[in-house]
Protein backbone atom coordinates (compact mmCIF):
# COMPACT_ATOMS: atom_id res chain seq x y z
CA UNK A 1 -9.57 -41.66 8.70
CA UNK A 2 -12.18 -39.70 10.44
CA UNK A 3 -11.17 -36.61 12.95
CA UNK A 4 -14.45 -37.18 14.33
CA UNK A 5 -13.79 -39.22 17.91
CA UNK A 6 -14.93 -42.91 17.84
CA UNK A 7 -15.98 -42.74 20.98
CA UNK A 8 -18.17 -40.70 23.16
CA UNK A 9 -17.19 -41.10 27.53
CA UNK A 10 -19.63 -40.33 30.21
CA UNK A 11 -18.45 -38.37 33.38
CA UNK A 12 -18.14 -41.83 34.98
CA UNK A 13 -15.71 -43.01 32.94
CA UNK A 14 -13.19 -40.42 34.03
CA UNK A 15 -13.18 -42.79 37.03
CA UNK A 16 -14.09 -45.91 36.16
CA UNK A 17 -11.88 -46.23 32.68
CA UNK A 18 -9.77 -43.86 32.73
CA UNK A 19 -6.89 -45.57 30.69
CA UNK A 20 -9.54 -45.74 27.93
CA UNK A 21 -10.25 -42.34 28.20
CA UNK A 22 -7.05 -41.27 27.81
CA UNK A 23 -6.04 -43.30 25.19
CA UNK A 24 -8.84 -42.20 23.12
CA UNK A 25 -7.85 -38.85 23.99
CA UNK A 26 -4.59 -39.73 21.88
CA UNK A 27 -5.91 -40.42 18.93
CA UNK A 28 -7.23 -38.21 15.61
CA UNK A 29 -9.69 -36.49 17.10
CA UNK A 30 -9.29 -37.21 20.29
CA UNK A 31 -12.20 -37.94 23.07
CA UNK A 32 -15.55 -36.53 23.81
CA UNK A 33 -16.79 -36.71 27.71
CA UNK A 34 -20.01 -35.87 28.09
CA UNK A 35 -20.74 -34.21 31.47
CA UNK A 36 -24.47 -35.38 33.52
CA UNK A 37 -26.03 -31.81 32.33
CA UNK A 38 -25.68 -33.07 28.85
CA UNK A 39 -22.45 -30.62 27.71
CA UNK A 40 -19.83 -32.23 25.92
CA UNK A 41 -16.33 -31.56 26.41
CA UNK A 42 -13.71 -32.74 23.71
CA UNK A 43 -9.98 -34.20 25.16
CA UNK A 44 -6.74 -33.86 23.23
CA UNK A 45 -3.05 -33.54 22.86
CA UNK A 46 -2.47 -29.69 24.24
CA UNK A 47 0.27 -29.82 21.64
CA UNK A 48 -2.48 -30.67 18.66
CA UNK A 49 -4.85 -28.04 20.27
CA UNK A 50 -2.36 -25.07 20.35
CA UNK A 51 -1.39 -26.06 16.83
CA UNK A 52 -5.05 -25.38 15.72
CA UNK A 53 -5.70 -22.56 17.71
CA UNK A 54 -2.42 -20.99 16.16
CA UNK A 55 -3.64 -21.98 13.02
CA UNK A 56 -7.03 -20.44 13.24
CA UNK A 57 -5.57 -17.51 14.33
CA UNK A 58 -3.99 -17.02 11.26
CA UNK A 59 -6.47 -17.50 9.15
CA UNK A 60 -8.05 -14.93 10.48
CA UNK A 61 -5.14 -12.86 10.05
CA UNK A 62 -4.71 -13.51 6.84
CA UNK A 63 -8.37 -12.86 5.86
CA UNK A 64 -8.60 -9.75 7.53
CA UNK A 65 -5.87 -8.82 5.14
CA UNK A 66 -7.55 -9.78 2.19
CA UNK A 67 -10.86 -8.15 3.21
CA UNK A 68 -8.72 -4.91 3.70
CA UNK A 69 -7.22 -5.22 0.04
CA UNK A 70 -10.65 -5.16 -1.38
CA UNK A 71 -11.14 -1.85 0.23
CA UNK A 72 -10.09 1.99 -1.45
CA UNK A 73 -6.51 2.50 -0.24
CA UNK A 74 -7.14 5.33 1.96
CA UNK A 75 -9.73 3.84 4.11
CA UNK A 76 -6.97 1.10 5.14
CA UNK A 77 -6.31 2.55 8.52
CA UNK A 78 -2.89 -0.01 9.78
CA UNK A 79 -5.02 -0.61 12.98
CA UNK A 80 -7.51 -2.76 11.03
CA UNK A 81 -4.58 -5.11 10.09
CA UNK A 82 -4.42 -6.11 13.96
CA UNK A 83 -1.63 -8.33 14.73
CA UNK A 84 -0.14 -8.32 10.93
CA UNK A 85 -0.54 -4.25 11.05
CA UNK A 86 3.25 -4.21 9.88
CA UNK A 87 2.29 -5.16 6.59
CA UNK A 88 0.66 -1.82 5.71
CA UNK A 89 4.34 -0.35 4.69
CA UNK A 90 3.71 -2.88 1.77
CA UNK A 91 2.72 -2.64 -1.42
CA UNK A 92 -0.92 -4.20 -2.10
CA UNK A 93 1.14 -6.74 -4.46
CA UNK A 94 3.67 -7.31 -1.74
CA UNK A 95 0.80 -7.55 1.10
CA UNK A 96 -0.89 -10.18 -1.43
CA UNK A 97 1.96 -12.04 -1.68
CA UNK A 98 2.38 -12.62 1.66
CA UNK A 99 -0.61 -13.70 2.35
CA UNK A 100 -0.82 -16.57 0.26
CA UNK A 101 2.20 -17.71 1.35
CA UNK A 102 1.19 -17.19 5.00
CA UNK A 103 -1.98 -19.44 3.89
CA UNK A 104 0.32 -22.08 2.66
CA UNK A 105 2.88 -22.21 5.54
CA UNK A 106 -0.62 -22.39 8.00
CA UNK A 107 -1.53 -25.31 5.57
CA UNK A 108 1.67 -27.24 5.97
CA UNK A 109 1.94 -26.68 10.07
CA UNK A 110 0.36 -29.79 10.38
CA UNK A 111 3.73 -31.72 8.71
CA UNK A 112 6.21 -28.60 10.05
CA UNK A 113 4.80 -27.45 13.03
CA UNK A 114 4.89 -23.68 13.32
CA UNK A 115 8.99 -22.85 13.14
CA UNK A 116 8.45 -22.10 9.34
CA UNK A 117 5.29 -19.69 9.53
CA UNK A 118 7.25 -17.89 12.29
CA UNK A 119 10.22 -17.60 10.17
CA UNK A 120 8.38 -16.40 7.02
CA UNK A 121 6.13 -13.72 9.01
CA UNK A 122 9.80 -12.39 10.78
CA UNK A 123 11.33 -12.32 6.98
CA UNK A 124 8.31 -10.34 5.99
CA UNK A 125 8.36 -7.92 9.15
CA UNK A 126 11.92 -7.17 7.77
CA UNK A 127 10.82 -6.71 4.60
CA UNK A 128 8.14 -4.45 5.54
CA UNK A 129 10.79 -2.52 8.17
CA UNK A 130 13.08 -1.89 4.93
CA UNK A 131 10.12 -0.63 3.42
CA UNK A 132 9.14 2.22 5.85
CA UNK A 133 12.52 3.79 6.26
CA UNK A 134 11.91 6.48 3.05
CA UNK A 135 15.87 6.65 3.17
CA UNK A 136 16.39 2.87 2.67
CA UNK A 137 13.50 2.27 0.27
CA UNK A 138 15.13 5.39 -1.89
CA UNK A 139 17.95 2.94 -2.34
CA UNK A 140 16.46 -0.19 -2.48
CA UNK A 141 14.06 1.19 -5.27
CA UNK A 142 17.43 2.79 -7.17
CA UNK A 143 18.91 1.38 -10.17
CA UNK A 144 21.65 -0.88 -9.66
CA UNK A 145 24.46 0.53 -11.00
CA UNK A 146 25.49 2.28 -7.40
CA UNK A 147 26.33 0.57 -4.66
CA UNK A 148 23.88 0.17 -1.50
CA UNK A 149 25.05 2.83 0.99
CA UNK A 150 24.97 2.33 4.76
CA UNK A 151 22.96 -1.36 4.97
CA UNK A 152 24.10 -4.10 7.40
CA UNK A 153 23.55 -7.04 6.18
C-alpha cells in the first residue's frame, strides 16, 4: 500500500466531482488538487494530519536532545532543550532513556494515537520534578534501610 495519493484533482473538480474528491481525500494518503497556477495542495483527515504534525514535532524534540547529549555538559544551557527543557534535571543516562522511549511511543501513535506519549512525557516530567528538589533527591538517592520522609504518593 502506497501513501502516495492515486489520484491527482484539478481545481475543477472541487466542483464538478466533488464526492470523488473527497473520498480520495479519505484514503492513505489522501488527495492532491492541483490549483490553475500549477501549486499542489494535498487533502486529508485533520485527525491524520495533526497526528503527523504531533509526531514530527517530536522528533524533533527528541533529536534536539540527542544532539545536546553529544555536547560537553556545561555548554547544555536547559533553554536549548526547548519544549522538553525539563529533562535537564536528568541524568545524561536518564535523559537517554527517555528519549528512546519517547521515539518508540512517537513510533506506535499511529496504532495508539497520542494518549500514551502524553502519559510517558507527564511520568518523566515527574521524574525529572523529583529530581530537582536537592531535598527529595537526597532521599531518593539514600540507602534503603530508612524510611522515605515527607513524600505523597
Amino acid at each position: 500500500m502506497s501513501i502516495a495519493p492515486d489520484t491527482t484533482f484539478q481545481a475543477t473538480d472541487l466542483a464538478r466531482r466533488s464526492r470523488d474528491v473527497l473520498s480520495a481525500a479519505r484514503t492513505v494518503g489522501g488527495a492532491i488538487i492541483r490549483d490553475k497556477d500549477g501549486e499542489s495542495l494535498l487533502v486529508e483527515p485533520a485527525a491524520r494530519s495533526g497526528r503527523a504534525r504531533y509526531e514530527l514535532a517530536g522528533m524533533r524534540n527528541a533529536f534536539r536532545v540527542l544532539r545536546l547529549l553529544s555536547m560537553p555538559a556545561e555548554a547544555r544551557d536547559p533553554v536549548l532543550y526547548g519544549d522538553l527543557a525539563w529533562l535537564a534535571a536528568l541524568s545524561e543516562t536518564a535523559q537517554e532513556q527517555f528519549v528512546w522511549e519517547y521515539v518508540r511511543m512517537l513510533e506506535a501513535m499511529d496504532a495508539t494515537g497520542p494518549e500514551p506519549v502524553e502519559q510517558l512525557t507527564y511520568e518523566w516530567r515527574q521524574t525529572a520534578r523529583a529530581w530537582a528538589d536537592e531535598d527529595l533527591r537526597g532521599e531518593l538517592i539514600a540507602p534503603l534501610t530508612a524510611p522515605l520522609a515527607h513524600i505523597e504518593l
